[in-house]
PDB file of N, CA and C in Angstrom:
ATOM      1  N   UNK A   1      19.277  -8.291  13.257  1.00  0.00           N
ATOM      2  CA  UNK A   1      18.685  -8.128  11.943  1.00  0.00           C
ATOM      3  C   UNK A   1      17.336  -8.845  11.855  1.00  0.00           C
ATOM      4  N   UNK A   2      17.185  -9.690  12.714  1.00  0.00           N
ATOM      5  CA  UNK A   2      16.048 -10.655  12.552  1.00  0.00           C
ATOM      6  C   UNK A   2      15.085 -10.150  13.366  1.00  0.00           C
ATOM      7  N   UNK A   3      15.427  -9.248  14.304  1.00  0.00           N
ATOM      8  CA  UNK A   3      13.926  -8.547  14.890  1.00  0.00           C
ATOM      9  C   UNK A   3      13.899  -7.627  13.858  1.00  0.00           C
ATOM     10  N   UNK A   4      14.480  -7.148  13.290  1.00  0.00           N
ATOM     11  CA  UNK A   4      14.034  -5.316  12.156  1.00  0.00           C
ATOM     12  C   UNK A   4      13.523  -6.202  11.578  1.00  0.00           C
ATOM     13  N   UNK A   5      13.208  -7.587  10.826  1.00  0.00           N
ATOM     14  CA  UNK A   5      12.628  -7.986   9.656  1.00  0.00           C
ATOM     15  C   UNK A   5      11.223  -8.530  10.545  1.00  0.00           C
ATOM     16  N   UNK A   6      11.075  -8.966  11.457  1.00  0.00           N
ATOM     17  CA  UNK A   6      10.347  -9.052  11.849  1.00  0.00           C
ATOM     18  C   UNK A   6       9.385  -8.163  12.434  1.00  0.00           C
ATOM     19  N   UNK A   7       9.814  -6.818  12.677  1.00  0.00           N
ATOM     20  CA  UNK A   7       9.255  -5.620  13.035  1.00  0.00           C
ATOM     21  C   UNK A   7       8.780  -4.901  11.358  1.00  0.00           C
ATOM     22  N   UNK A   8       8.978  -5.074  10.628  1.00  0.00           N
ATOM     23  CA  UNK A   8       8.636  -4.596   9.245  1.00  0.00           C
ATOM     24  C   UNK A   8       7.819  -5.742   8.704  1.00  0.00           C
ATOM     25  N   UNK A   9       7.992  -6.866   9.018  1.00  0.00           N
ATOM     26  CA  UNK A   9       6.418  -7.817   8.726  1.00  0.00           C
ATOM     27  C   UNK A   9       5.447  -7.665   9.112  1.00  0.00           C
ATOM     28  N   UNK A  10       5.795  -7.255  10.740  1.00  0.00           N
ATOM     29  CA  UNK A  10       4.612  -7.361  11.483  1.00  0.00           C
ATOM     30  C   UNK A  10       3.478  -6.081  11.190  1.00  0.00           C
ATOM     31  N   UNK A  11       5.217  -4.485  10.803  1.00  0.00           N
ATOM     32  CA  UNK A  11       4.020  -3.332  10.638  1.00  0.00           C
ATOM     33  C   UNK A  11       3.383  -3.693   9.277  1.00  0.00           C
ATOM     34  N   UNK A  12       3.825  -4.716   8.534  1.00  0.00           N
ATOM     35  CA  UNK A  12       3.126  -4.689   7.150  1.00  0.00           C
ATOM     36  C   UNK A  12       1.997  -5.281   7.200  1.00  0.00           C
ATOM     37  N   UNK A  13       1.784  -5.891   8.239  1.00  0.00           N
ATOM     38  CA  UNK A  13       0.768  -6.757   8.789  1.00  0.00           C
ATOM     39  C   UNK A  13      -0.205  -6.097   9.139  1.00  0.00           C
ATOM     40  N   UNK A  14      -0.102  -5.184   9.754  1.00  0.00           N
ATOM     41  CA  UNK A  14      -0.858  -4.309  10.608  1.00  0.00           C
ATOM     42  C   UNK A  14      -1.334  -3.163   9.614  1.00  0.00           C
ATOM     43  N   UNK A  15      -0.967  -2.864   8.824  1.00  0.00           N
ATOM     44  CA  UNK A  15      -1.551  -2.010   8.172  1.00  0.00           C
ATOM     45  C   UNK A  15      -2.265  -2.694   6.924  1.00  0.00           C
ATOM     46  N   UNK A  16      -1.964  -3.706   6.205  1.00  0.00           N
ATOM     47  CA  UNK A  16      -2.609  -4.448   5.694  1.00  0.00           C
ATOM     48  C   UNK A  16      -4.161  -4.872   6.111  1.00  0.00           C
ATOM     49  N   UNK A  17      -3.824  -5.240   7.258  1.00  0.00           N
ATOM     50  CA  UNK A  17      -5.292  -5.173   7.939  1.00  0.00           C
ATOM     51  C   UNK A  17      -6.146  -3.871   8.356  1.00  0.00           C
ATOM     52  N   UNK A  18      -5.778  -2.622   8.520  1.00  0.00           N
ATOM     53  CA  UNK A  18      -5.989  -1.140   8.727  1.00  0.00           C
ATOM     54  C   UNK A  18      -7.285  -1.387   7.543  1.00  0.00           C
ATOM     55  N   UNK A  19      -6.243  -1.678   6.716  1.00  0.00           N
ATOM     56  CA  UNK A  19      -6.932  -0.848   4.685  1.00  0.00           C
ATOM     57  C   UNK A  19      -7.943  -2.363   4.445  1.00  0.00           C
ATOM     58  N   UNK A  20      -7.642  -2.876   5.325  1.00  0.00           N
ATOM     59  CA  UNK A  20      -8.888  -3.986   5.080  1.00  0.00           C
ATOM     60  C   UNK A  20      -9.917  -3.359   5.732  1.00  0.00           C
ATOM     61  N   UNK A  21     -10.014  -2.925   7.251  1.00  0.00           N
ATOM     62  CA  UNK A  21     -11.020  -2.142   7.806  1.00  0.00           C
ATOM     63  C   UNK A  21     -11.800  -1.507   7.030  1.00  0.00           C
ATOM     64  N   UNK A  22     -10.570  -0.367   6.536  1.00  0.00           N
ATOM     65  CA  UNK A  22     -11.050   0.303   6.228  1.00  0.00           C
ATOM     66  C   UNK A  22     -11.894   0.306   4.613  1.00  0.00           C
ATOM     67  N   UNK A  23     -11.622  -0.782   4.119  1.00  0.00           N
ATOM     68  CA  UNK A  23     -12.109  -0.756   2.710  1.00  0.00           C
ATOM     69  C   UNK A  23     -13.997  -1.429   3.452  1.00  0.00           C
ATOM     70  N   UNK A  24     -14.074  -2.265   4.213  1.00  0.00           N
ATOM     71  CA  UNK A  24     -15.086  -2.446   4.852  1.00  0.00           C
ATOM     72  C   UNK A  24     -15.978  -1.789   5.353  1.00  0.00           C
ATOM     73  N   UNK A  25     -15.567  -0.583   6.030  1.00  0.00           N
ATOM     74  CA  UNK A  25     -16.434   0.331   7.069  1.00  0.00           C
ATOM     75  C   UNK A  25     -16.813   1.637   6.629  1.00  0.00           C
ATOM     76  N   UNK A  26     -15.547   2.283   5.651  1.00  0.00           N
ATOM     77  CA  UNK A  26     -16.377   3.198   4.684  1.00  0.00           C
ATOM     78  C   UNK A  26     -16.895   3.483   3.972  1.00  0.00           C
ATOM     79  N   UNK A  27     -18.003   4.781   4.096  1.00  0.00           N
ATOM     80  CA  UNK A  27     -19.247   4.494   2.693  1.00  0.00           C
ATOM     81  C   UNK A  27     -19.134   4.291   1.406  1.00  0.00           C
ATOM     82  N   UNK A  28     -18.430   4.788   1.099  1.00  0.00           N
ATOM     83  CA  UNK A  28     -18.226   5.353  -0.511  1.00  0.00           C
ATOM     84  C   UNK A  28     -17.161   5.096  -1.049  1.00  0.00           C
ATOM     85  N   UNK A  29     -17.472   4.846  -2.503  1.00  0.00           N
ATOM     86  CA  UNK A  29     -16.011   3.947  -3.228  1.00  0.00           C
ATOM     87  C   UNK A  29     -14.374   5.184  -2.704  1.00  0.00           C
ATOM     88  N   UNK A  30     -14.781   6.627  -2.781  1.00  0.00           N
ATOM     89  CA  UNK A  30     -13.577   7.109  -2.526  1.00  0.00           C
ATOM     90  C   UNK A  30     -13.212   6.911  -1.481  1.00  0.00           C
ATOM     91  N   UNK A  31     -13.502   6.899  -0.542  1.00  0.00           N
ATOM     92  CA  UNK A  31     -12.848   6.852   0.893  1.00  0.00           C
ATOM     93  C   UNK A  31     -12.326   5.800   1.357  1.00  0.00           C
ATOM     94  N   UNK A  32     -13.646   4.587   0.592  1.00  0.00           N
ATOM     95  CA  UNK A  32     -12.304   3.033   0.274  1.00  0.00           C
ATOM     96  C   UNK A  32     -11.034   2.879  -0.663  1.00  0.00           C
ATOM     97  N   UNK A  33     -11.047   4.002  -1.813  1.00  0.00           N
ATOM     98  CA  UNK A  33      -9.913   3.638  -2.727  1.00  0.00           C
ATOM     99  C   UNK A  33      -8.677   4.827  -2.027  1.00  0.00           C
ATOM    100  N   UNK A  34      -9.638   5.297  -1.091  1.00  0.00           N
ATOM    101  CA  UNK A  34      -8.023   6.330  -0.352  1.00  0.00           C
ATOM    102  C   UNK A  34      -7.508   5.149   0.898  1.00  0.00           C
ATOM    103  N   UNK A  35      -8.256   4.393   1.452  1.00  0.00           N
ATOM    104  CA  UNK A  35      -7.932   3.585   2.487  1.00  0.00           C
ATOM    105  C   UNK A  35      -7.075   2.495   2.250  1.00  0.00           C
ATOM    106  N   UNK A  36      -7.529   2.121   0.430  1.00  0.00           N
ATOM    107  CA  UNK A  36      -6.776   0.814   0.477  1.00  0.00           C
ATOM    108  C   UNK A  36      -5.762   1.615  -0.817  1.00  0.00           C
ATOM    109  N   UNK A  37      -5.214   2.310  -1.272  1.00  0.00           N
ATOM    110  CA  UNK A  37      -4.346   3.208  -1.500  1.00  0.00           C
ATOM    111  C   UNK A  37      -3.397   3.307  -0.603  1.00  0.00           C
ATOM    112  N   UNK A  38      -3.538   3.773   0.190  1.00  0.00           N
ATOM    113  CA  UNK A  38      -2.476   4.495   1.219  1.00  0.00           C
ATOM    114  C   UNK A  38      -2.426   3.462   1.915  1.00  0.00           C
ATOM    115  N   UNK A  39      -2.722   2.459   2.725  1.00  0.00           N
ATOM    116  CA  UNK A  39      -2.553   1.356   3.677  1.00  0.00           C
ATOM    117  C   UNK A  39      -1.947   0.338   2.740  1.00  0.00           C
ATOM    118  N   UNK A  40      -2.745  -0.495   1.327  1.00  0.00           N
ATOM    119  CA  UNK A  40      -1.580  -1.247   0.596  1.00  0.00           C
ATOM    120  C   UNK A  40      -0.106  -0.595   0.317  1.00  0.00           C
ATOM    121  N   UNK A  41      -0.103   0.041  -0.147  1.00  0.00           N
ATOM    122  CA  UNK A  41       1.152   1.069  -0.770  1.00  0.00           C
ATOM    123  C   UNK A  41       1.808   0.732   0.422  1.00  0.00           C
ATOM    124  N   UNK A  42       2.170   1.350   1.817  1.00  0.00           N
ATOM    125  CA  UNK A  42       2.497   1.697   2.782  1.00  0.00           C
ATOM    126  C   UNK A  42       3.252  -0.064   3.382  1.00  0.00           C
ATOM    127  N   UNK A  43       1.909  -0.719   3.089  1.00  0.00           N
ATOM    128  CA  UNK A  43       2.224  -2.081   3.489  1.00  0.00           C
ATOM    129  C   UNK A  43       3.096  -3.071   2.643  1.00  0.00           C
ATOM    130  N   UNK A  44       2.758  -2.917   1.425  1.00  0.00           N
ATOM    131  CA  UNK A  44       3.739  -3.784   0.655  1.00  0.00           C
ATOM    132  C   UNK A  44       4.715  -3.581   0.341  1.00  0.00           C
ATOM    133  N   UNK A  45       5.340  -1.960   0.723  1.00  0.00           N
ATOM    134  CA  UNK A  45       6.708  -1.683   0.410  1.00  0.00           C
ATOM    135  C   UNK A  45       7.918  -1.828   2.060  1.00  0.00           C
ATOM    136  N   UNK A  46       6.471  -2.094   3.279  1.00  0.00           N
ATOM    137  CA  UNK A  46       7.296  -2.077   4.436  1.00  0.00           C
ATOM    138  C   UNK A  46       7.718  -4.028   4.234  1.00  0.00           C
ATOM    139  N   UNK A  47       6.726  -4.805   3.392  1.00  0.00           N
ATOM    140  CA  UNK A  47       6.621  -6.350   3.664  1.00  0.00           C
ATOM    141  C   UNK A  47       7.933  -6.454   2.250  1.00  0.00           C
ATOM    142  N   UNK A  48       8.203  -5.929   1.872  1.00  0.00           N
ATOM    143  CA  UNK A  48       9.302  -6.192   0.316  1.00  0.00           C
ATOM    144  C   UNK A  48      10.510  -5.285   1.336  1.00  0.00           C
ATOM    145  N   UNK A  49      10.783  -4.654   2.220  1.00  0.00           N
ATOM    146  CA  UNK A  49      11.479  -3.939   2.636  1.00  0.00           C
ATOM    147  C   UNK A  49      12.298  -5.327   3.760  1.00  0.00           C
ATOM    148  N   UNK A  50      11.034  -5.683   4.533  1.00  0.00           N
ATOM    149  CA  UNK A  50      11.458  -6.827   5.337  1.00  0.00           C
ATOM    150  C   UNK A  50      12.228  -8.120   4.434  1.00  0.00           C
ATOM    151  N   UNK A  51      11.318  -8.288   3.428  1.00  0.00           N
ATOM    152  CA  UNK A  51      12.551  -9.492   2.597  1.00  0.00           C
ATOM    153  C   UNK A  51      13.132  -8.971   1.814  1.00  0.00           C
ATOM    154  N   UNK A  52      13.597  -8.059   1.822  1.00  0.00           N
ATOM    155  CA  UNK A  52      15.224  -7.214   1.290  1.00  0.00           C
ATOM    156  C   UNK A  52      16.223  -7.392   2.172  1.00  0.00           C
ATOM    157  N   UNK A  53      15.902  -6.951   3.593  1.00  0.00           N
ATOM    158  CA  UNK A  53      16.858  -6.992   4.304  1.00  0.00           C
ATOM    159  C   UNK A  53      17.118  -8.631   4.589  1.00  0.00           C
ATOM    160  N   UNK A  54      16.053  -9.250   4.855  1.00  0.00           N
ATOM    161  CA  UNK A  54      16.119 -10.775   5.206  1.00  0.00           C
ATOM    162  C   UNK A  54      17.096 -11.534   4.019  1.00  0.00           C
ATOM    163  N   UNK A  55      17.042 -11.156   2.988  1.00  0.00           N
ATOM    164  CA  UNK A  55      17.745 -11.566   1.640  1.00  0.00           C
ATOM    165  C   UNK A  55      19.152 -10.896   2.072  1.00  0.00           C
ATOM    166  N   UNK A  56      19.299  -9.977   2.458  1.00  0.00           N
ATOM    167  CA  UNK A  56      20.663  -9.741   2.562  1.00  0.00           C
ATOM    168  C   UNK A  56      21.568  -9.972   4.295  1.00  0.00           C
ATOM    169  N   UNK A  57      20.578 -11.371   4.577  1.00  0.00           N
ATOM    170  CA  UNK A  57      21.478 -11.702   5.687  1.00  0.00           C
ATOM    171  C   UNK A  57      22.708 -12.419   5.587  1.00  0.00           C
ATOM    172  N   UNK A  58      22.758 -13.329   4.695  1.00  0.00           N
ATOM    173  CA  UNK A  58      23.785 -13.821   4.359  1.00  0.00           C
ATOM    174  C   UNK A  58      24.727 -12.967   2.551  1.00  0.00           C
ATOM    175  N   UNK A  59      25.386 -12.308   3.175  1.00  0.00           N
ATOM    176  CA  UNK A  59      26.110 -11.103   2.490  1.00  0.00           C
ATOM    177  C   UNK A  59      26.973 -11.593   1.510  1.00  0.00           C
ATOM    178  N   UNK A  60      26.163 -12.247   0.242  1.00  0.00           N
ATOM    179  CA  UNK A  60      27.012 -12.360  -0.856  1.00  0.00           C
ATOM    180  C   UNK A  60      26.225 -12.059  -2.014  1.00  0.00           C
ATOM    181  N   UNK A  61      26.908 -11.969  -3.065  1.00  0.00           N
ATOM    182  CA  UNK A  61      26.412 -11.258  -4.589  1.00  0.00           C
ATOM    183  C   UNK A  61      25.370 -11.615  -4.747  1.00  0.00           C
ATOM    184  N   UNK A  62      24.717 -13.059  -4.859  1.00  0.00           N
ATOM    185  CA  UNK A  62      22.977 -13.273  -5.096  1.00  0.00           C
ATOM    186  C   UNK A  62      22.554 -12.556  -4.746  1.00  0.00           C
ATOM    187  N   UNK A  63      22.753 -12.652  -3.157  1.00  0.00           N
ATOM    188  CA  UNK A  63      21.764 -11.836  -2.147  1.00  0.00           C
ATOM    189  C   UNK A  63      21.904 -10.972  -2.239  1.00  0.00           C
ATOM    190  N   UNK A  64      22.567  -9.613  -2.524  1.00  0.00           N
ATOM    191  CA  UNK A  64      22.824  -8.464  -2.862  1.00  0.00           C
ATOM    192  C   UNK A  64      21.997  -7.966  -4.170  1.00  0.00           C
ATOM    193  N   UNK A  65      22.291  -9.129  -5.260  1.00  0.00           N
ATOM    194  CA  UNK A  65      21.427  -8.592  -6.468  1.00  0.00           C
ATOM    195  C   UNK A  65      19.570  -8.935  -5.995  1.00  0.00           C
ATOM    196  N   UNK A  66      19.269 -10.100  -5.308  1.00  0.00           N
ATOM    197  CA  UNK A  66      18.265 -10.161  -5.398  1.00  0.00           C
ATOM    198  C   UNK A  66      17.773  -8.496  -4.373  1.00  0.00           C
ATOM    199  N   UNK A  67      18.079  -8.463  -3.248  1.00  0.00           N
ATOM    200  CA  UNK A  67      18.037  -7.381  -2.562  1.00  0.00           C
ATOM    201  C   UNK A  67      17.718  -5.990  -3.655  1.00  0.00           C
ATOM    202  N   UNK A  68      18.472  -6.073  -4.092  1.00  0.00           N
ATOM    203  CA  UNK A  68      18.375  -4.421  -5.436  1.00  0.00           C
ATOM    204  C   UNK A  68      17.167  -4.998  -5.963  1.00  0.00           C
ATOM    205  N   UNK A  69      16.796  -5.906  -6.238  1.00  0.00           N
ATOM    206  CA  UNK A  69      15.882  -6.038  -7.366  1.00  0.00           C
ATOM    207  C   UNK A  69      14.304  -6.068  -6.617  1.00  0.00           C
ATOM    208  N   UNK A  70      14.494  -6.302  -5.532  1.00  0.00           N
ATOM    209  CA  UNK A  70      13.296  -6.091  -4.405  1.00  0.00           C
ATOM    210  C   UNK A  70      13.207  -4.808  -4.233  1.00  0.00           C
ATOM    211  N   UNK A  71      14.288  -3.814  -4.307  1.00  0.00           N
ATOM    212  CA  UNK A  71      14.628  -2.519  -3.884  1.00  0.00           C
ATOM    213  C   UNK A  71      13.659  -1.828  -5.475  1.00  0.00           C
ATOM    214  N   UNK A  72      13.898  -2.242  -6.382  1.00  0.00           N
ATOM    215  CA  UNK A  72      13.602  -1.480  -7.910  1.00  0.00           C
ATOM    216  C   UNK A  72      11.977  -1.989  -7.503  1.00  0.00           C
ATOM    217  N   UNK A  73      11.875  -3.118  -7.043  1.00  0.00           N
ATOM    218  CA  UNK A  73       9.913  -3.045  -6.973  1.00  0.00           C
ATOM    219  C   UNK A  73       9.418  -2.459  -6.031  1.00  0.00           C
ATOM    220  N   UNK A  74      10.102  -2.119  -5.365  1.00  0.00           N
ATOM    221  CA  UNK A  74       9.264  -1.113  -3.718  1.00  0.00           C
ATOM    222  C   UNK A  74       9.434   0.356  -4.781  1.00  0.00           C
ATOM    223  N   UNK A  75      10.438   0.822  -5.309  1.00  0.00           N
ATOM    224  CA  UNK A  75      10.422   2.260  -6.293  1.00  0.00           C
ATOM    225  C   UNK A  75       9.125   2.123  -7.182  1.00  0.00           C
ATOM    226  N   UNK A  76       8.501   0.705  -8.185  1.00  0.00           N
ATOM    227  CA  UNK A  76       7.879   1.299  -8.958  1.00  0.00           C
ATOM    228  C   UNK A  76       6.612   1.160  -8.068  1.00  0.00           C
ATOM    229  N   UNK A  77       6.532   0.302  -7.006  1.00  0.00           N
ATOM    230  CA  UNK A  77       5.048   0.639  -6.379  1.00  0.00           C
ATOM    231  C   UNK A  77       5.121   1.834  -5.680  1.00  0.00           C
ATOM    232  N   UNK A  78       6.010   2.381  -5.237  1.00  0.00           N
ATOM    233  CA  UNK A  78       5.957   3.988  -4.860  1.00  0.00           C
ATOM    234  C   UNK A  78       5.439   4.824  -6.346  1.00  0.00           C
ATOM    235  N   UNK A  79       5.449   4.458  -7.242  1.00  0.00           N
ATOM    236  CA  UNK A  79       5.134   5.488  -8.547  1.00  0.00           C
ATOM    237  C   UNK A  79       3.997   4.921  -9.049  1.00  0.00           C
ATOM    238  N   UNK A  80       3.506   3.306  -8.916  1.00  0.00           N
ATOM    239  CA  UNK A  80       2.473   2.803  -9.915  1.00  0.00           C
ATOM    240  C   UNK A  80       1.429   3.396  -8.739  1.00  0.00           C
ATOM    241  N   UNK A  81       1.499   2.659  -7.514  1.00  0.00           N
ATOM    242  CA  UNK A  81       0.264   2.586  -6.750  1.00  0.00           C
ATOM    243  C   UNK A  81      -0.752   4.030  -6.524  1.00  0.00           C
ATOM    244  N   UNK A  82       0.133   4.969  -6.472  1.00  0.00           N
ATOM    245  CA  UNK A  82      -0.144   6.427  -6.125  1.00  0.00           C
ATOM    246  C   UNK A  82      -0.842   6.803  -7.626  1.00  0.00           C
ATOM    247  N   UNK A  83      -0.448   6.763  -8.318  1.00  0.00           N
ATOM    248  CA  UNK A  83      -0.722   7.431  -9.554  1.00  0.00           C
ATOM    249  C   UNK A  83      -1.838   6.199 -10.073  1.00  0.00           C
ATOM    250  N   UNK A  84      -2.092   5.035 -10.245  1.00  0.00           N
ATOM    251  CA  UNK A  84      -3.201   4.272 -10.184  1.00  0.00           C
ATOM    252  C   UNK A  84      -4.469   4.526  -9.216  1.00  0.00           C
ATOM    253  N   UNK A  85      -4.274   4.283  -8.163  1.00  0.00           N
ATOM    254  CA  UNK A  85      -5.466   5.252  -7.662  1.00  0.00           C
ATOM    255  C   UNK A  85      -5.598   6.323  -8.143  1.00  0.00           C
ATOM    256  N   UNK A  86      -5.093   7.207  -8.172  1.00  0.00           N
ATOM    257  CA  UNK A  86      -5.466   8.755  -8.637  1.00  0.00           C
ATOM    258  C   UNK A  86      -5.872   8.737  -9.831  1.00  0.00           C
ATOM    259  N   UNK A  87      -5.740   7.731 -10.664  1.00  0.00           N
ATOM    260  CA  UNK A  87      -6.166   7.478 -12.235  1.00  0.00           C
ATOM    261  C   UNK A  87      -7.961   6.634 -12.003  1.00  0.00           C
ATOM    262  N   UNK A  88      -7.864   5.500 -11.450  1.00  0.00           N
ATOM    263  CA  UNK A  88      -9.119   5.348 -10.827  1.00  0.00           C
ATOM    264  C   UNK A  88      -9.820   5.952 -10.413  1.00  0.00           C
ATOM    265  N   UNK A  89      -9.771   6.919  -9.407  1.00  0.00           N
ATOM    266  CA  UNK A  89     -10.620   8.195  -8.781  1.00  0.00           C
ATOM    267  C   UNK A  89     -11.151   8.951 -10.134  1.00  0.00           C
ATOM    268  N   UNK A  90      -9.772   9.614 -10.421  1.00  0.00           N
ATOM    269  CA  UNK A  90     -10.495  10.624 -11.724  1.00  0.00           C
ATOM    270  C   UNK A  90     -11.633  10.001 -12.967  1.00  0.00           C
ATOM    271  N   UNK A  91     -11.152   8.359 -13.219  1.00  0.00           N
ATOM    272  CA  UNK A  91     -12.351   8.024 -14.255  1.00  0.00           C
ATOM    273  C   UNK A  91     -13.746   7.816 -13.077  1.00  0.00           C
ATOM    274  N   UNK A  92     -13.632   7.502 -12.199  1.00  0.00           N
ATOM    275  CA  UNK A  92     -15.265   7.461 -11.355  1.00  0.00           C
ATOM    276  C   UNK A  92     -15.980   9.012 -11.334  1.00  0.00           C
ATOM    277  N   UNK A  93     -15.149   9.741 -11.502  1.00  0.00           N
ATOM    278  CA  UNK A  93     -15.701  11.124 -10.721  1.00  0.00           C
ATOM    279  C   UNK A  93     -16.159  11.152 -12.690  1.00  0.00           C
ATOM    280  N   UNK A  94     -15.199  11.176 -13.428  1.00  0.00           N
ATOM    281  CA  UNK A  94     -15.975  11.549 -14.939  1.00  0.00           C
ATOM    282  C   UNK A  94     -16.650  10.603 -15.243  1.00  0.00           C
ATOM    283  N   UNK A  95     -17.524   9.252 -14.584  1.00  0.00           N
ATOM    284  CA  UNK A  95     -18.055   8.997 -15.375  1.00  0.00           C
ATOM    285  C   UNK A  95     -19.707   9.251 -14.038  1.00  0.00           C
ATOM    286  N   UNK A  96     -19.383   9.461 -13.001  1.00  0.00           N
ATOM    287  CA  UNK A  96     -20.525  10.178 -12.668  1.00  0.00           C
ATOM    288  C   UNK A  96     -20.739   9.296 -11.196  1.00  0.00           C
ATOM    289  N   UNK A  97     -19.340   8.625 -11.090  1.00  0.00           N
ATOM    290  CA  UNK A  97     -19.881   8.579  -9.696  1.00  0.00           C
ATOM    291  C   UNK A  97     -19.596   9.476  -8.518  1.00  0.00           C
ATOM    292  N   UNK A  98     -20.970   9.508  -7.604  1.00  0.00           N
ATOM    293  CA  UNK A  98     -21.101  10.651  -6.683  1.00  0.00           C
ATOM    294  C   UNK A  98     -20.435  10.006  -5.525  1.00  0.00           C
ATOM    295  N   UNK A  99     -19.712  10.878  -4.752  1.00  0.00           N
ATOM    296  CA  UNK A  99     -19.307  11.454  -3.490  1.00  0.00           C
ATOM    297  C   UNK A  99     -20.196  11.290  -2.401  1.00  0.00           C
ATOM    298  N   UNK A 100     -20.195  10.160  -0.978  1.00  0.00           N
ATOM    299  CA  UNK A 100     -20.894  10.293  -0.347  1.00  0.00           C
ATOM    300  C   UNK A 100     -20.925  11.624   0.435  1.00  0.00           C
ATOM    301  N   UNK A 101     -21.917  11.736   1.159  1.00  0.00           N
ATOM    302  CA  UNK A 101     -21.957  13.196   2.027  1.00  0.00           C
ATOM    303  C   UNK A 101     -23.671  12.702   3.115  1.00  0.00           C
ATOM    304  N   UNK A 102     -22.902  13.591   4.061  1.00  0.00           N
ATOM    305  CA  UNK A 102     -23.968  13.148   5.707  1.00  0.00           C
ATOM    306  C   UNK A 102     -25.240  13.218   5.043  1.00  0.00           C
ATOM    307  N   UNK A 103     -26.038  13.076   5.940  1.00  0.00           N
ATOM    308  CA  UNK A 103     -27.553  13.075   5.423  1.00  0.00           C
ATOM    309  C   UNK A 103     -27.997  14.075   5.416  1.00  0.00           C
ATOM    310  N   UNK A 104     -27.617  15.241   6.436  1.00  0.00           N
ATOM    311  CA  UNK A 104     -28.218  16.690   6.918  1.00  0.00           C
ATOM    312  C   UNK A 104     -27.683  17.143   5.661  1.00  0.00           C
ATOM    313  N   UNK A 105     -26.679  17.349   5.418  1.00  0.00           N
ATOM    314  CA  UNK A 105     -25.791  18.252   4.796  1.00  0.00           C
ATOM    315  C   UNK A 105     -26.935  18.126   2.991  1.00  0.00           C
ATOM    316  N   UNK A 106     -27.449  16.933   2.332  1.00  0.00           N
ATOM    317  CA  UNK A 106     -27.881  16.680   1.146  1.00  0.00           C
ATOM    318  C   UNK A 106     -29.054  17.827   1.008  1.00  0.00           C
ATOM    319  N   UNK A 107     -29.168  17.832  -0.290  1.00  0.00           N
ATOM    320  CA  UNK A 107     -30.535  18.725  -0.314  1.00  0.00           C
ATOM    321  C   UNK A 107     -31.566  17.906  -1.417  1.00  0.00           C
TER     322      UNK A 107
END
């Protein structure tokens, strides 16, 4: 049990740092709010996944309830995080921010 929790830290680790890259290296606010979108999301439900199971190494009722209750916050960041970005995106695009694009391609 203690390598799976440690294998779900480590990928939370690793992608945590991905959406750091990537919030760094790409041009434009969208392509950073899709990077650190999808890489946080991804990461904080694999790092709440690891201390769920770690919470339920020693198998009694605390640990069981705390476990569910780690379990109900990985559900609402599956519903807040996704739909927060996508709420962010849509007010940038209406209030007029532009979309990077190559240099050739501009007119």
């Amino acid at each position: 049990m203690t390598f799976v929790v440690v294998f779900l830290l480590l990928a939370a680790l690793f992608f945590f740092a991905v959406g750091t890259i990537g919030i760094l290296r790409f041009p434009d606010f969208y392509t950073r709010l899709h990077a650190a979108g999808k890489c946080d999301t991804l990461a904080s439900m694999l790092a709440l996944l690891g201390i769920a199971l770690y919470a339920l190494e020693a198998f009694e009722f605390a640990n069981v309830l705390t476990a569910a209750k780690i379990m109900a916050i990985i559900v609402f960041i599956c519903i807040a995080s996704p739909t927060a970005t996508h709420a962010i995106t849509r007010a940038a695009l209406a209030t007029g921010v532009k979309p990077w694009m190559r240099p050739e391609k501009r007119q």
